[in-house]
N, C-alpha and C. Protein backbone atom coordinates (compact mmCIF):
# COMPACT_ATOMS: atom_id res chain seq x y z
N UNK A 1 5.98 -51.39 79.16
CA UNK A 1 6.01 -52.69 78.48
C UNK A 1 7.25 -52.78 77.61
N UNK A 2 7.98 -54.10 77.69
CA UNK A 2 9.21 -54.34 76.62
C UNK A 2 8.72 -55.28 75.55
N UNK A 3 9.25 -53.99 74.49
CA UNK A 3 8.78 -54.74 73.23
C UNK A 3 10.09 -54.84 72.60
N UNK A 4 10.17 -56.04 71.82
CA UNK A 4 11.55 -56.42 71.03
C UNK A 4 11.70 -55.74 69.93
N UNK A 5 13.16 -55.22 69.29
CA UNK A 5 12.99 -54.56 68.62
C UNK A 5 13.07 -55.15 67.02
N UNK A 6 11.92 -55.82 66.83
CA UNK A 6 11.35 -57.14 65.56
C UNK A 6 10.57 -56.91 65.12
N UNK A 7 10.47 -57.05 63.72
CA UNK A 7 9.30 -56.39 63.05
C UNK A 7 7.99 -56.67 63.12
N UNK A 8 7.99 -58.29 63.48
CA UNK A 8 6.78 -59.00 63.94
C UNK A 8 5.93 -57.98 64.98
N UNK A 9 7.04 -57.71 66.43
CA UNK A 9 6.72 -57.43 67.39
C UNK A 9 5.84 -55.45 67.39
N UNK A 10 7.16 -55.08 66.27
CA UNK A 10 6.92 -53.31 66.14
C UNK A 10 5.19 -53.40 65.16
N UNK A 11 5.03 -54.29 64.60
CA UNK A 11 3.78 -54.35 63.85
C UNK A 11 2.55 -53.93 64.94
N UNK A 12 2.90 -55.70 65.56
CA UNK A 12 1.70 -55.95 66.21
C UNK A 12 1.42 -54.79 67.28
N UNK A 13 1.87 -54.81 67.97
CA UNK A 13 1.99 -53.35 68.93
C UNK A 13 1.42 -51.61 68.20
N UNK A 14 2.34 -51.81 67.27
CA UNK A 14 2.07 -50.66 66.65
C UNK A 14 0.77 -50.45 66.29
N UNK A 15 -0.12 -51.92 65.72
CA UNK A 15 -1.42 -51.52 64.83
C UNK A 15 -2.04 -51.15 66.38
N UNK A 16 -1.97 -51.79 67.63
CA UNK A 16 -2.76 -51.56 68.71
C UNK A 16 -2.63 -49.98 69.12
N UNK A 17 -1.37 -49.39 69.08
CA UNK A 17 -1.24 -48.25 69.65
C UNK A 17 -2.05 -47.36 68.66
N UNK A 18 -1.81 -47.68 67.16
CA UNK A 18 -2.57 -46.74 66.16
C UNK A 18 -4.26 -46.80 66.31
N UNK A 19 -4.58 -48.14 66.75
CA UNK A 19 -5.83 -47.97 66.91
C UNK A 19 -6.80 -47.51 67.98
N UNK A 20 -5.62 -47.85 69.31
CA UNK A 20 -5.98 -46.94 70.23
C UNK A 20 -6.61 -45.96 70.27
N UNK A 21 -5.03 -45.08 69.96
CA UNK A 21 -5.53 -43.51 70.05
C UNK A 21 -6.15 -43.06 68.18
N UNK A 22 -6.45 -43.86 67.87
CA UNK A 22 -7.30 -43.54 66.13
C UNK A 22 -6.30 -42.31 65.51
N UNK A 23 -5.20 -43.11 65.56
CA UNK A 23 -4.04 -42.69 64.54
C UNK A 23 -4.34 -43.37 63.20
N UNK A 24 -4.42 -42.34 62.34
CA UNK A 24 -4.19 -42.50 60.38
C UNK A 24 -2.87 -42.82 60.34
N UNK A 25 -1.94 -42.33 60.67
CA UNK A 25 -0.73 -43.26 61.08
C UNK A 25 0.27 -42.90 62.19
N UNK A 26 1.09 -44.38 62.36
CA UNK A 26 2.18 -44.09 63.66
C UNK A 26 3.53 -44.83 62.72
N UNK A 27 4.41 -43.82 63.29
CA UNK A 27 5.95 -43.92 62.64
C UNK A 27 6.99 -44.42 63.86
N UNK A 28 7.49 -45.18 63.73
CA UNK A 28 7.95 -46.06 65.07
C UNK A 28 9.32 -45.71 64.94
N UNK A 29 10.30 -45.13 65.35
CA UNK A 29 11.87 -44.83 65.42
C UNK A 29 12.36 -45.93 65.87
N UNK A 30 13.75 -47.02 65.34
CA UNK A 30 13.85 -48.50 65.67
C UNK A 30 15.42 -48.18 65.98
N UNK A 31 16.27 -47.02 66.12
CA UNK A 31 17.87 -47.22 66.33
C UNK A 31 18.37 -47.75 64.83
N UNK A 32 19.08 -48.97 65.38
CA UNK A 32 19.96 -48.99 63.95
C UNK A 32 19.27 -50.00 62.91
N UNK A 33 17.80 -49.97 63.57
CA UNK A 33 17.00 -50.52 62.45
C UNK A 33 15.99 -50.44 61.73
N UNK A 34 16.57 -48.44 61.93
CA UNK A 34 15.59 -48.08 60.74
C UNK A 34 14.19 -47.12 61.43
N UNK A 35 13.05 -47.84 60.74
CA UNK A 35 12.23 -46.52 61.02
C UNK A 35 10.69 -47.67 60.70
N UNK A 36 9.45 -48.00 61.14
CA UNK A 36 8.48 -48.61 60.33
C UNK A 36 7.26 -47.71 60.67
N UNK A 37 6.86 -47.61 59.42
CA UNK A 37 5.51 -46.61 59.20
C UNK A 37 4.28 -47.34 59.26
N UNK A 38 3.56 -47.20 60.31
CA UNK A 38 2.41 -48.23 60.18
C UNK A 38 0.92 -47.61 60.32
N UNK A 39 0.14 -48.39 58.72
CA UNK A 39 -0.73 -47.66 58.24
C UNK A 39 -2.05 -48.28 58.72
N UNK A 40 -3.53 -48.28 58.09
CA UNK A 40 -4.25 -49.44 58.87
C UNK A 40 -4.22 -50.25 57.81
N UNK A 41 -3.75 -50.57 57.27
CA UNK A 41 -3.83 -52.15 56.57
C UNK A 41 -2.28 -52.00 55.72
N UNK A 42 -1.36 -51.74 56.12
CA UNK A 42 0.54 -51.94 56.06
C UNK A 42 1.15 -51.73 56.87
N UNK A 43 2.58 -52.00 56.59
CA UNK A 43 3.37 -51.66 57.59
C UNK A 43 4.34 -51.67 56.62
N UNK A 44 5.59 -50.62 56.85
CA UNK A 44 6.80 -49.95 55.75
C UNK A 44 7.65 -49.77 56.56
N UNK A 45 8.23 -50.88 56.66
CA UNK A 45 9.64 -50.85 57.22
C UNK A 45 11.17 -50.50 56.64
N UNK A 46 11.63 -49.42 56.54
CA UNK A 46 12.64 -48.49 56.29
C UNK A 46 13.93 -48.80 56.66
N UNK A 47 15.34 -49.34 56.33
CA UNK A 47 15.83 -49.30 57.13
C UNK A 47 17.02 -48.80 57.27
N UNK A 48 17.80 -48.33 58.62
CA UNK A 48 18.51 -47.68 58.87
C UNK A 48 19.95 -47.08 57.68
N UNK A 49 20.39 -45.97 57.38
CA UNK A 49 21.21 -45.56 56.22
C UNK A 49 22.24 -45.08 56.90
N UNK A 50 22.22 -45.28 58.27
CA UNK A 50 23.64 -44.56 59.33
C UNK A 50 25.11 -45.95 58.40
N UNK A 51 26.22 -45.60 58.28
CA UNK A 51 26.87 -45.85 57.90
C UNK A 51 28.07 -46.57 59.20
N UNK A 52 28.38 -45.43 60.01
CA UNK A 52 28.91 -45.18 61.62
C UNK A 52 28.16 -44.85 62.39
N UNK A 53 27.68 -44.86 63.74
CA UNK A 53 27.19 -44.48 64.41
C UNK A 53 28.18 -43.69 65.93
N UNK A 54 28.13 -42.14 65.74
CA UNK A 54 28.67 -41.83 67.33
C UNK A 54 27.90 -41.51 67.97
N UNK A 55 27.04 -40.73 67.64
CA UNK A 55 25.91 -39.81 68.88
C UNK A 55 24.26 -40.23 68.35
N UNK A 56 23.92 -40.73 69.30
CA UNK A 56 22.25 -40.57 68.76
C UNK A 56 21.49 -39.73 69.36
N UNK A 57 22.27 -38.33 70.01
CA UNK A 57 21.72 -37.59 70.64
C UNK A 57 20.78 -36.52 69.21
N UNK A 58 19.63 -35.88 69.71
CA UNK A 58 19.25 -35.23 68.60
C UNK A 58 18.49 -36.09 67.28
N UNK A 59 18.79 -37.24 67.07
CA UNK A 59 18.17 -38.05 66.33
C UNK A 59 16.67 -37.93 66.27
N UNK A 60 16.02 -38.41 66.97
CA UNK A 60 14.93 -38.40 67.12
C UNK A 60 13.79 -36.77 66.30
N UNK A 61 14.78 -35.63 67.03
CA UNK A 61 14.26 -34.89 66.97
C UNK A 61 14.52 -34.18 65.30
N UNK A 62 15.43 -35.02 64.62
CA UNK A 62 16.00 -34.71 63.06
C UNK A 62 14.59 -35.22 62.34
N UNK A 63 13.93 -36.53 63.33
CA UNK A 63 13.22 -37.02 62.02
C UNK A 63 12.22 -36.29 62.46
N UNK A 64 11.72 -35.88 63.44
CA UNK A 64 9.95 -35.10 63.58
C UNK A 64 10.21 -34.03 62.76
N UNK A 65 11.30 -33.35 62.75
CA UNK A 65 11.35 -31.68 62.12
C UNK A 65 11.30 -32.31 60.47
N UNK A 66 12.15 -33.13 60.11
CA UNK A 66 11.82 -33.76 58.61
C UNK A 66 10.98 -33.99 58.27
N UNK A 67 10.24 -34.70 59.24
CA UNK A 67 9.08 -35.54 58.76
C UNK A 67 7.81 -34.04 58.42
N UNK A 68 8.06 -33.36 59.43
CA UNK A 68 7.19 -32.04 59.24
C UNK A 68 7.42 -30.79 58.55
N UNK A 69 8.18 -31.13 57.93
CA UNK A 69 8.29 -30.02 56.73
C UNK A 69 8.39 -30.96 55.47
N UNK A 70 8.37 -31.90 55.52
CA UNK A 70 8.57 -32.70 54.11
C UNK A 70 6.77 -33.11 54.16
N UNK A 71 5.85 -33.34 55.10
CA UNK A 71 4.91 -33.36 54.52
C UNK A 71 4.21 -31.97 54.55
N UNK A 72 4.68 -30.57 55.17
CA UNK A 72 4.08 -29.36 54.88
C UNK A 72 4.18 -29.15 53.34
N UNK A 73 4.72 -29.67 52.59
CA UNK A 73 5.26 -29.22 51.10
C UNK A 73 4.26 -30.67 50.52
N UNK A 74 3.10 -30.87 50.69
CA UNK A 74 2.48 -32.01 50.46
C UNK A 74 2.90 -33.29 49.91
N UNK A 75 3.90 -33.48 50.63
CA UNK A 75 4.86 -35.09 50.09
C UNK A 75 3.72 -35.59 50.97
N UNK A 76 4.26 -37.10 50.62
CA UNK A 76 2.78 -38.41 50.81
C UNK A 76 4.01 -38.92 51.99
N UNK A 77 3.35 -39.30 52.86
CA UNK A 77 4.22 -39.81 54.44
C UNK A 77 5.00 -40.99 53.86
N UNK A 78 4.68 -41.84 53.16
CA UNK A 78 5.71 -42.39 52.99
C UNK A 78 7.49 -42.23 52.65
N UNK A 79 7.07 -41.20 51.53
CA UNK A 79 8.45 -40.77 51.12
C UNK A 79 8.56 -39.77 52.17
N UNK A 80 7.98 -38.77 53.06
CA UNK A 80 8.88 -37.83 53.57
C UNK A 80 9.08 -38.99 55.13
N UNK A 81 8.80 -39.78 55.19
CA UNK A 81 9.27 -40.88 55.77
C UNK A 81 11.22 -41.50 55.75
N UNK A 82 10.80 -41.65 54.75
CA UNK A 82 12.10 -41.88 54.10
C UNK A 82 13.50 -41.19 53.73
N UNK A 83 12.93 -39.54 53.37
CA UNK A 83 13.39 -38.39 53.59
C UNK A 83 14.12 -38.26 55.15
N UNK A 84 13.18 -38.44 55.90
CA UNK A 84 13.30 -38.20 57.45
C UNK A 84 14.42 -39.61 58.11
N UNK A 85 14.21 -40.25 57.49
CA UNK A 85 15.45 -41.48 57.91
C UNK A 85 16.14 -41.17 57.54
N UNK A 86 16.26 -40.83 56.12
CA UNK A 86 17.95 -40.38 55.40
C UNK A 86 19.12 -39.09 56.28
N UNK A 87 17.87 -38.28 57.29
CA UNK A 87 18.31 -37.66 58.04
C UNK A 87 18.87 -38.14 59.21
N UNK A 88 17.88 -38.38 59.39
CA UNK A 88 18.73 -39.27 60.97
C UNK A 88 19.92 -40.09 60.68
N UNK A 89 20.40 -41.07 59.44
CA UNK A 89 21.30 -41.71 59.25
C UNK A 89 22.15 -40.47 59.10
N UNK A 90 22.50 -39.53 59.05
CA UNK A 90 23.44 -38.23 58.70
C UNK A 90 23.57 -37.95 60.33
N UNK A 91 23.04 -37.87 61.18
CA UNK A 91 22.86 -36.78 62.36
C UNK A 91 23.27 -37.64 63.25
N UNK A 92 23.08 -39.23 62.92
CA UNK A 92 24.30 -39.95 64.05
C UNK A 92 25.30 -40.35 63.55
N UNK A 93 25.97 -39.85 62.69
CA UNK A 93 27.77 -40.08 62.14
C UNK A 93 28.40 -38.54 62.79
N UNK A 94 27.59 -37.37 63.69
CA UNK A 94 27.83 -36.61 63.58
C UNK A 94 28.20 -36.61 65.80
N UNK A 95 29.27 -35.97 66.11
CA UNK A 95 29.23 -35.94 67.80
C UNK A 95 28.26 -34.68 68.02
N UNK A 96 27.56 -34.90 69.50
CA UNK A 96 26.68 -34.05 70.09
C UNK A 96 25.64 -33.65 68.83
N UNK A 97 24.97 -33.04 69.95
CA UNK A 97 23.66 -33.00 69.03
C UNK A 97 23.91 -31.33 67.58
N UNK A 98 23.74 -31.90 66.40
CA UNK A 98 24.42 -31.18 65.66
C UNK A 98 23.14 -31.26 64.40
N UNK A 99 23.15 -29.86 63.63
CA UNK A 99 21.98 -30.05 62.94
C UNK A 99 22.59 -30.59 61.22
N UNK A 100 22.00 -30.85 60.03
CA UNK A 100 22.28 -31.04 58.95
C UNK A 100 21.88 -30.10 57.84
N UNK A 101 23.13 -29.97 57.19
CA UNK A 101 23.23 -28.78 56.20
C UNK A 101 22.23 -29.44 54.93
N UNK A 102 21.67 -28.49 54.20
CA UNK A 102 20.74 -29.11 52.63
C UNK A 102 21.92 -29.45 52.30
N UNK A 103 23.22 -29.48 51.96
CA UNK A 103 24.32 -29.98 51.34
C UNK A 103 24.19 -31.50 50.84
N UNK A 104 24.37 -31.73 52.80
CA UNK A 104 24.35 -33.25 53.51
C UNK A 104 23.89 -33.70 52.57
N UNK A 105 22.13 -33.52 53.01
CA UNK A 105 21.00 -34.01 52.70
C UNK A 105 20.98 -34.20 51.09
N UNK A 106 21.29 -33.43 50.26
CA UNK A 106 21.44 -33.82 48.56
C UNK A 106 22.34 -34.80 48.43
N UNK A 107 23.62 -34.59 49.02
CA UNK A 107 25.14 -35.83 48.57
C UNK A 107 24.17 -37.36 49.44
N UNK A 108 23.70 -37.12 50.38
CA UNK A 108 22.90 -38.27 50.55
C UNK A 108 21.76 -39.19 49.87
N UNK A 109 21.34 -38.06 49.12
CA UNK A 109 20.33 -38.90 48.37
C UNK A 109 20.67 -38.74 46.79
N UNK A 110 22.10 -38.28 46.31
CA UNK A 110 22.67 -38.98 45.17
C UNK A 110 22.54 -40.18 44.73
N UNK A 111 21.87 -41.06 45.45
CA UNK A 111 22.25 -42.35 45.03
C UNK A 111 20.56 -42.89 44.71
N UNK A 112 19.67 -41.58 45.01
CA UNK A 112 18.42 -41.86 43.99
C UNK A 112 18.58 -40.83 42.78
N UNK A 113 19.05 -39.95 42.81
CA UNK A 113 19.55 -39.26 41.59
C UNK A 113 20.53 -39.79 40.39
N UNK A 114 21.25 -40.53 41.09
CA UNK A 114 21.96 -41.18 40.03
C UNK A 114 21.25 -42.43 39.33
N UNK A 115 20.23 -42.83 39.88
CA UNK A 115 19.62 -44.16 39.26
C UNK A 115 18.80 -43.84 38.56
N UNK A 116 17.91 -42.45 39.08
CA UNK A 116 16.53 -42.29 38.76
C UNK A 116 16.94 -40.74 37.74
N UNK A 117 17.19 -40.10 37.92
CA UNK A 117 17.77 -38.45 37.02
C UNK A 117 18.65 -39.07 35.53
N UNK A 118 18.00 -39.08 34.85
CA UNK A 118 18.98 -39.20 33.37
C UNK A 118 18.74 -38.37 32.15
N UNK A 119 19.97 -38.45 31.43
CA UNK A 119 19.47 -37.32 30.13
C UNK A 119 19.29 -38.72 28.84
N UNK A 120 18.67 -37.74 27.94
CA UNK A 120 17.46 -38.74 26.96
C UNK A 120 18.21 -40.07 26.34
N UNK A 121 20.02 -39.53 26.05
CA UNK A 121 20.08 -40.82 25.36
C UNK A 121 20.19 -41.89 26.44
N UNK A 122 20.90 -41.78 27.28
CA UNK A 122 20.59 -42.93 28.87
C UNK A 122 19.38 -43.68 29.58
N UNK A 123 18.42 -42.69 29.36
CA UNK A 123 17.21 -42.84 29.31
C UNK A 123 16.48 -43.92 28.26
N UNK A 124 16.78 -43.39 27.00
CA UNK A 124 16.27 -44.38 25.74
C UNK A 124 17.20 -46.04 26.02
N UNK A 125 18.43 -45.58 25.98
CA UNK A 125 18.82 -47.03 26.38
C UNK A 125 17.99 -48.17 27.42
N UNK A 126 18.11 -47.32 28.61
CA UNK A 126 17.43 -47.95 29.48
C UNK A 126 15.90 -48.84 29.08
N UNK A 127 15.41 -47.40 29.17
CA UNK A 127 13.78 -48.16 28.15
C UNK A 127 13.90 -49.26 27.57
N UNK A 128 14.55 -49.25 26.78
CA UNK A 128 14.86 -50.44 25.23
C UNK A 128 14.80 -51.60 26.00
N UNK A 129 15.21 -51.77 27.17
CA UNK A 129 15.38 -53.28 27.79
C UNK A 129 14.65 -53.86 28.73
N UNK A 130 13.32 -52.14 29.11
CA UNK A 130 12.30 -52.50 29.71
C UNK A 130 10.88 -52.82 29.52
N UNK A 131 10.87 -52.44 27.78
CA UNK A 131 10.40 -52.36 26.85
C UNK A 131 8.87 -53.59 27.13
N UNK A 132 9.86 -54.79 27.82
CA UNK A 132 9.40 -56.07 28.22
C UNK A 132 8.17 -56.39 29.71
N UNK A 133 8.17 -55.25 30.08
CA UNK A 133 7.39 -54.98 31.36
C UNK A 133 6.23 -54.84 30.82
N UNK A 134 5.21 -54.77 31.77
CA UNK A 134 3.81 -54.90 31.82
C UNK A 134 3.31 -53.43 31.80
N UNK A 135 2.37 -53.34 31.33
CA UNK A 135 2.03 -52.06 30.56
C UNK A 135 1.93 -50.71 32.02
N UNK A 136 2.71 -49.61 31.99
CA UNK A 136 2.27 -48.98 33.68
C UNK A 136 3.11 -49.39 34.59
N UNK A 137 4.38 -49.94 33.92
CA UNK A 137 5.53 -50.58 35.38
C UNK A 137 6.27 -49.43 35.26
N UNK A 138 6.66 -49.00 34.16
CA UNK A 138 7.90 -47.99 34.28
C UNK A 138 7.03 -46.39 34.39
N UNK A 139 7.09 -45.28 34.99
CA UNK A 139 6.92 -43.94 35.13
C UNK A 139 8.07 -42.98 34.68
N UNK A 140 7.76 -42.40 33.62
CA UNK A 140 9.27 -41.11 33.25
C UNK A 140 8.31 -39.91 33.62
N UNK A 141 8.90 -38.84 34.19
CA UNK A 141 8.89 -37.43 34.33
C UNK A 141 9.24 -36.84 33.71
N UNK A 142 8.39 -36.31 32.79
CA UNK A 142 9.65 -35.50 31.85
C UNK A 142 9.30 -33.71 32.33
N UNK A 143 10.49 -33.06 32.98
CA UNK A 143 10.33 -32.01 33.42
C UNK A 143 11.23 -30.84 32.60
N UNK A 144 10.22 -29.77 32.58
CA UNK A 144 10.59 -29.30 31.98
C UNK A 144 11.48 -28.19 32.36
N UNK A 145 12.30 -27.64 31.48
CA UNK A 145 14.41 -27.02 31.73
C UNK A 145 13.46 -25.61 32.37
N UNK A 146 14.25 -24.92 33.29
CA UNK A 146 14.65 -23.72 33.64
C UNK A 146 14.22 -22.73 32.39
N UNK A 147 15.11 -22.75 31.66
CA UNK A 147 14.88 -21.98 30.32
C UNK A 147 13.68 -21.69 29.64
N UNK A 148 13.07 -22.98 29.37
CA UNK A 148 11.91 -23.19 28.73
C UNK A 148 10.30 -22.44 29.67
N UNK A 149 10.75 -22.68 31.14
CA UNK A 149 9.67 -22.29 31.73
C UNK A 149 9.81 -20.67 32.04
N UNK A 150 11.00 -20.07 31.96
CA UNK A 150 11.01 -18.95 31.85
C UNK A 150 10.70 -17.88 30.56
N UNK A 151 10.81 -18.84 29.10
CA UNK A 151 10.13 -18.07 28.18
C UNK A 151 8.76 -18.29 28.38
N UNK A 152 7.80 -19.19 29.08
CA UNK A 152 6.49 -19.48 28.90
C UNK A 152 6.11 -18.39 29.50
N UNK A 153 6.63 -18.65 31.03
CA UNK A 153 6.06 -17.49 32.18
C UNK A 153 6.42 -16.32 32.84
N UNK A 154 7.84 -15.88 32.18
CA UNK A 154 8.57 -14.49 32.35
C UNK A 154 9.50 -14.17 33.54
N UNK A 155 10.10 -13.56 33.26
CA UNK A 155 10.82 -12.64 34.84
C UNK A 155 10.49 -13.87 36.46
N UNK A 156 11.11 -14.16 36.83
CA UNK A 156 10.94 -15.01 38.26
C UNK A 156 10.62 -16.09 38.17
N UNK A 157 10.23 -16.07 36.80
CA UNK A 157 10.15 -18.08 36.92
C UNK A 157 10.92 -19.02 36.24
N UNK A 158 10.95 -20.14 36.66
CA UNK A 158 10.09 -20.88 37.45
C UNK A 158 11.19 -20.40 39.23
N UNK A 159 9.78 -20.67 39.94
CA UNK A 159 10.48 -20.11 41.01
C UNK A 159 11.43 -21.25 41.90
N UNK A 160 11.36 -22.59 41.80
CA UNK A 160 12.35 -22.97 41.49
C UNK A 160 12.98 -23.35 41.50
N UNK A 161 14.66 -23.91 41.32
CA UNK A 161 15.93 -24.59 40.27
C UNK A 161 15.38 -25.67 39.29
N UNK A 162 15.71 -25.76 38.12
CA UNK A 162 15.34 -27.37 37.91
C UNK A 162 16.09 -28.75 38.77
N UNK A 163 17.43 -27.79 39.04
CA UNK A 163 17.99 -29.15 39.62
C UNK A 163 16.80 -29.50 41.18
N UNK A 164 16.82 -28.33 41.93
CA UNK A 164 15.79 -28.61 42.99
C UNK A 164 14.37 -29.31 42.66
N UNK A 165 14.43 -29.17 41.90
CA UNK A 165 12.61 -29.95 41.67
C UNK A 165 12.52 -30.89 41.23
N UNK A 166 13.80 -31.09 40.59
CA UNK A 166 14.86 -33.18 39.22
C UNK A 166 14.50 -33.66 41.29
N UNK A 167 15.17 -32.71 42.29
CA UNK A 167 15.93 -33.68 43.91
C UNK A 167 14.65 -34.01 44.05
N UNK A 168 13.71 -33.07 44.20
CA UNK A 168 12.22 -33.89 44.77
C UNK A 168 11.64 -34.86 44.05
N UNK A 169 11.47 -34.78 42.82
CA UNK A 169 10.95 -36.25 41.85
C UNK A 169 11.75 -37.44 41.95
N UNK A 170 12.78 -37.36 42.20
CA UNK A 170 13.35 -38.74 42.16
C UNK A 170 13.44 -39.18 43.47
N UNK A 171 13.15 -38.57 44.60
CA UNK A 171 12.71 -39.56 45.82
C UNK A 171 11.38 -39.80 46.13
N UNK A 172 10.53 -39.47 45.03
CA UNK A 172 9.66 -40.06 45.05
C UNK A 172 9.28 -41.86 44.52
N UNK A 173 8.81 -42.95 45.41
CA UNK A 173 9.35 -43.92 45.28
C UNK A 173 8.82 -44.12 44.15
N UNK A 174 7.53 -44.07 43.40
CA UNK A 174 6.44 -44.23 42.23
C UNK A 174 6.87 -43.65 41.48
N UNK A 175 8.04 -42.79 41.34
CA UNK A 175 8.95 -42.49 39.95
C UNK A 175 9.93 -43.20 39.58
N UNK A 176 9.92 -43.65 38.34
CA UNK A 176 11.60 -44.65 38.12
C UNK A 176 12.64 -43.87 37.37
N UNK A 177 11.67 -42.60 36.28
CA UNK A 177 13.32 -41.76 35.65
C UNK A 177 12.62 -40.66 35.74
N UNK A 178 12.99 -39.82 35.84
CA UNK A 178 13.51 -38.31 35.34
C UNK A 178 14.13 -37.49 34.07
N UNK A 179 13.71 -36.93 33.41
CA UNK A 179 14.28 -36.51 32.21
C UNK A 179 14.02 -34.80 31.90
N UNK A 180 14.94 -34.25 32.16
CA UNK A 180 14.80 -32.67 31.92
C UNK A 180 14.85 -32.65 30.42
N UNK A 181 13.67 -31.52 30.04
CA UNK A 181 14.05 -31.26 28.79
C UNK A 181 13.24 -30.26 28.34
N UNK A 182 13.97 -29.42 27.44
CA UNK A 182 13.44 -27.95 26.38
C UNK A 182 11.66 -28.07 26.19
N UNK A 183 10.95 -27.00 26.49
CA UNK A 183 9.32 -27.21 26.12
C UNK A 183 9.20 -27.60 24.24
N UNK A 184 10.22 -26.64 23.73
CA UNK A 184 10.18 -26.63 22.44
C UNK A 184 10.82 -28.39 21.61
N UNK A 185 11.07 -29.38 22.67
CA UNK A 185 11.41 -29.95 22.15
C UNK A 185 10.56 -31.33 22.92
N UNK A 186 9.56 -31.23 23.01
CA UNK A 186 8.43 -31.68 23.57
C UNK A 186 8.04 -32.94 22.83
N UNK A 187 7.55 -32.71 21.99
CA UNK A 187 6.96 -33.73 20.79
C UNK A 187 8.20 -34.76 20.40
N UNK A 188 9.29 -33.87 20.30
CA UNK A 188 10.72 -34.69 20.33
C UNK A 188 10.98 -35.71 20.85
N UNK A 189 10.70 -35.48 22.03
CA UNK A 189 11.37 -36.48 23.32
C UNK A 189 9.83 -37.36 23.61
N UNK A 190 8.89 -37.18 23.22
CA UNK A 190 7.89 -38.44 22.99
C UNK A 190 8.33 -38.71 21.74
N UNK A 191 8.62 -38.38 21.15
CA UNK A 191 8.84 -39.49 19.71
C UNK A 191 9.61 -40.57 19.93
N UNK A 192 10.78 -40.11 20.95
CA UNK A 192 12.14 -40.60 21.03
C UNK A 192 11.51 -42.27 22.27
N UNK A 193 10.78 -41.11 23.37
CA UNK A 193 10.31 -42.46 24.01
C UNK A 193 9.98 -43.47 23.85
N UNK A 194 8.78 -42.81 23.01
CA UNK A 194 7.44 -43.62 22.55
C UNK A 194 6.24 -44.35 23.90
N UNK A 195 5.88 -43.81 24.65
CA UNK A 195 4.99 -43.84 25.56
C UNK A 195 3.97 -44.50 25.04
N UNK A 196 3.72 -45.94 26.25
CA UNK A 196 2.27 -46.20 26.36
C UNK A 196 1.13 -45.42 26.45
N UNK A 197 1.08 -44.69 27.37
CA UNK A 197 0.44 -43.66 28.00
C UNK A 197 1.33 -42.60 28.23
N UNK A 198 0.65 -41.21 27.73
CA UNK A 198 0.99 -40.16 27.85
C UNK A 198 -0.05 -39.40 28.88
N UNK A 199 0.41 -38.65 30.10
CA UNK A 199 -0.47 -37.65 30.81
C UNK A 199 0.35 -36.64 30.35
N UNK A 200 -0.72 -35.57 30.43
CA UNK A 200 -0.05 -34.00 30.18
C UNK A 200 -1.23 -33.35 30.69
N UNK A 201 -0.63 -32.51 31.83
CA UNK A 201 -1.17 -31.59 32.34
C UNK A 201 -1.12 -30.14 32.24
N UNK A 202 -2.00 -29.39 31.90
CA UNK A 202 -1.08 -27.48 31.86
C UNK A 202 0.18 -27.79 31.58
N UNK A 203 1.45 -27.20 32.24
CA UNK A 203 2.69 -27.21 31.56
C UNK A 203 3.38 -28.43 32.13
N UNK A 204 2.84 -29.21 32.78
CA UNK A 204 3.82 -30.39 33.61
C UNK A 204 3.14 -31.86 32.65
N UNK A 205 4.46 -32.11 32.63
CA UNK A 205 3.89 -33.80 31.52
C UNK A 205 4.30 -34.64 31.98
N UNK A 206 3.78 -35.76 32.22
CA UNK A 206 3.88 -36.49 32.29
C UNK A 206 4.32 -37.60 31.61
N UNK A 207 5.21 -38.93 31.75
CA UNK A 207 4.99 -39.53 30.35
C UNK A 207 5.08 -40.79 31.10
């Protein structure tokens, strides 16, 4: 059967094929338009981050291996969804079928690090002007430094980088900032916020 490659069309089809075979979900590969994740009551259409396109050889097979190790590490399909496109847009700027370095993959998703990763006074600015939102719009992470988790828990930890664990929070889409900071300076950096709601869990806080 030829189906157009339209979102109308990738929907409707799609909810049939998912319900078919009693798929929790089906992820539809679209070329240079992207990627749509279809759930039983959505559809998340993604779209393409290829810049150039030479080879789309191997493509396909960038996003299953993504998609399956980004949700072995219990990411939620959406984002390792998204993860998994950001790959494929890398793997066809590339000739013959060629794999992608973690390098790639970080300088690629700089551009949620740079929006979403900030230090406190950038951070406070920001706030100040969001101040105006509805109570539960904005989410900060406040994670805590390398340093700090190694005086808590000793020798090997945290096991680890902070910068590696700042890369995973900020592609998460339900996060808007990021903020590394000292355990000892904890109470600090809520003062500085000033949080609606505070979660705090064991050593991971939330704010």
């Amino acid at each position: 059967m030829e189906i157009k490659n339209e979102d109308k069309e990738v929907e409707n089809y799609g909810y049939e094929v998912r319900k078919k075979y009693n798929l929790k979900y089906l992820l539809v590969t679209r070329s240079e338009k992207g990627m749509s994740l279809i759930a039983e009551d959505k559809v998340y259409h993604t779209r393409s981050e290829a810049k150039e396109v030479y080879d789309v050889s191997g493509a396909g097979d960038t996003v299953v291996a993504t998609l399956a190790t980004a949700i072995s590490t219990e990411m939620n399909i959406l984002d390792a969804a998204k993860i998994a496109n950001t790959t494929a847009g890398i793997v066809v700027g590339k000739v013959g079928t060629a794999p992608i370095t973690l390098d790639e993959l970080r300088n690629a998703l700089d551009g949620y690090r740079n929006k979403k990763l900030k230090n406190l006074q950038d951070l406070l600015s920001e706030l100040a002007m969001l101040r105006a939102k509805e109570l539960g719009d904005i989410l900060v992470v406040g994670l805590e430094s390398d340093n700090s988790v190694k005086k808590k828990k000793g020798k090997g930890r945290p096991i680890n980088k902070q910068e590696d664990r700042a890369e995973l929070l900020v592609c998460l889409e339900f996060v808007d900032y990021v903020v590394i900071f000292d355990g000892d300076a904890f109470y600090s950096l809520i003062g500085n916020i000033k949080p609606d709601v505070l979660v705090k869990r064991n050593t991971k806080t939330v704010l």
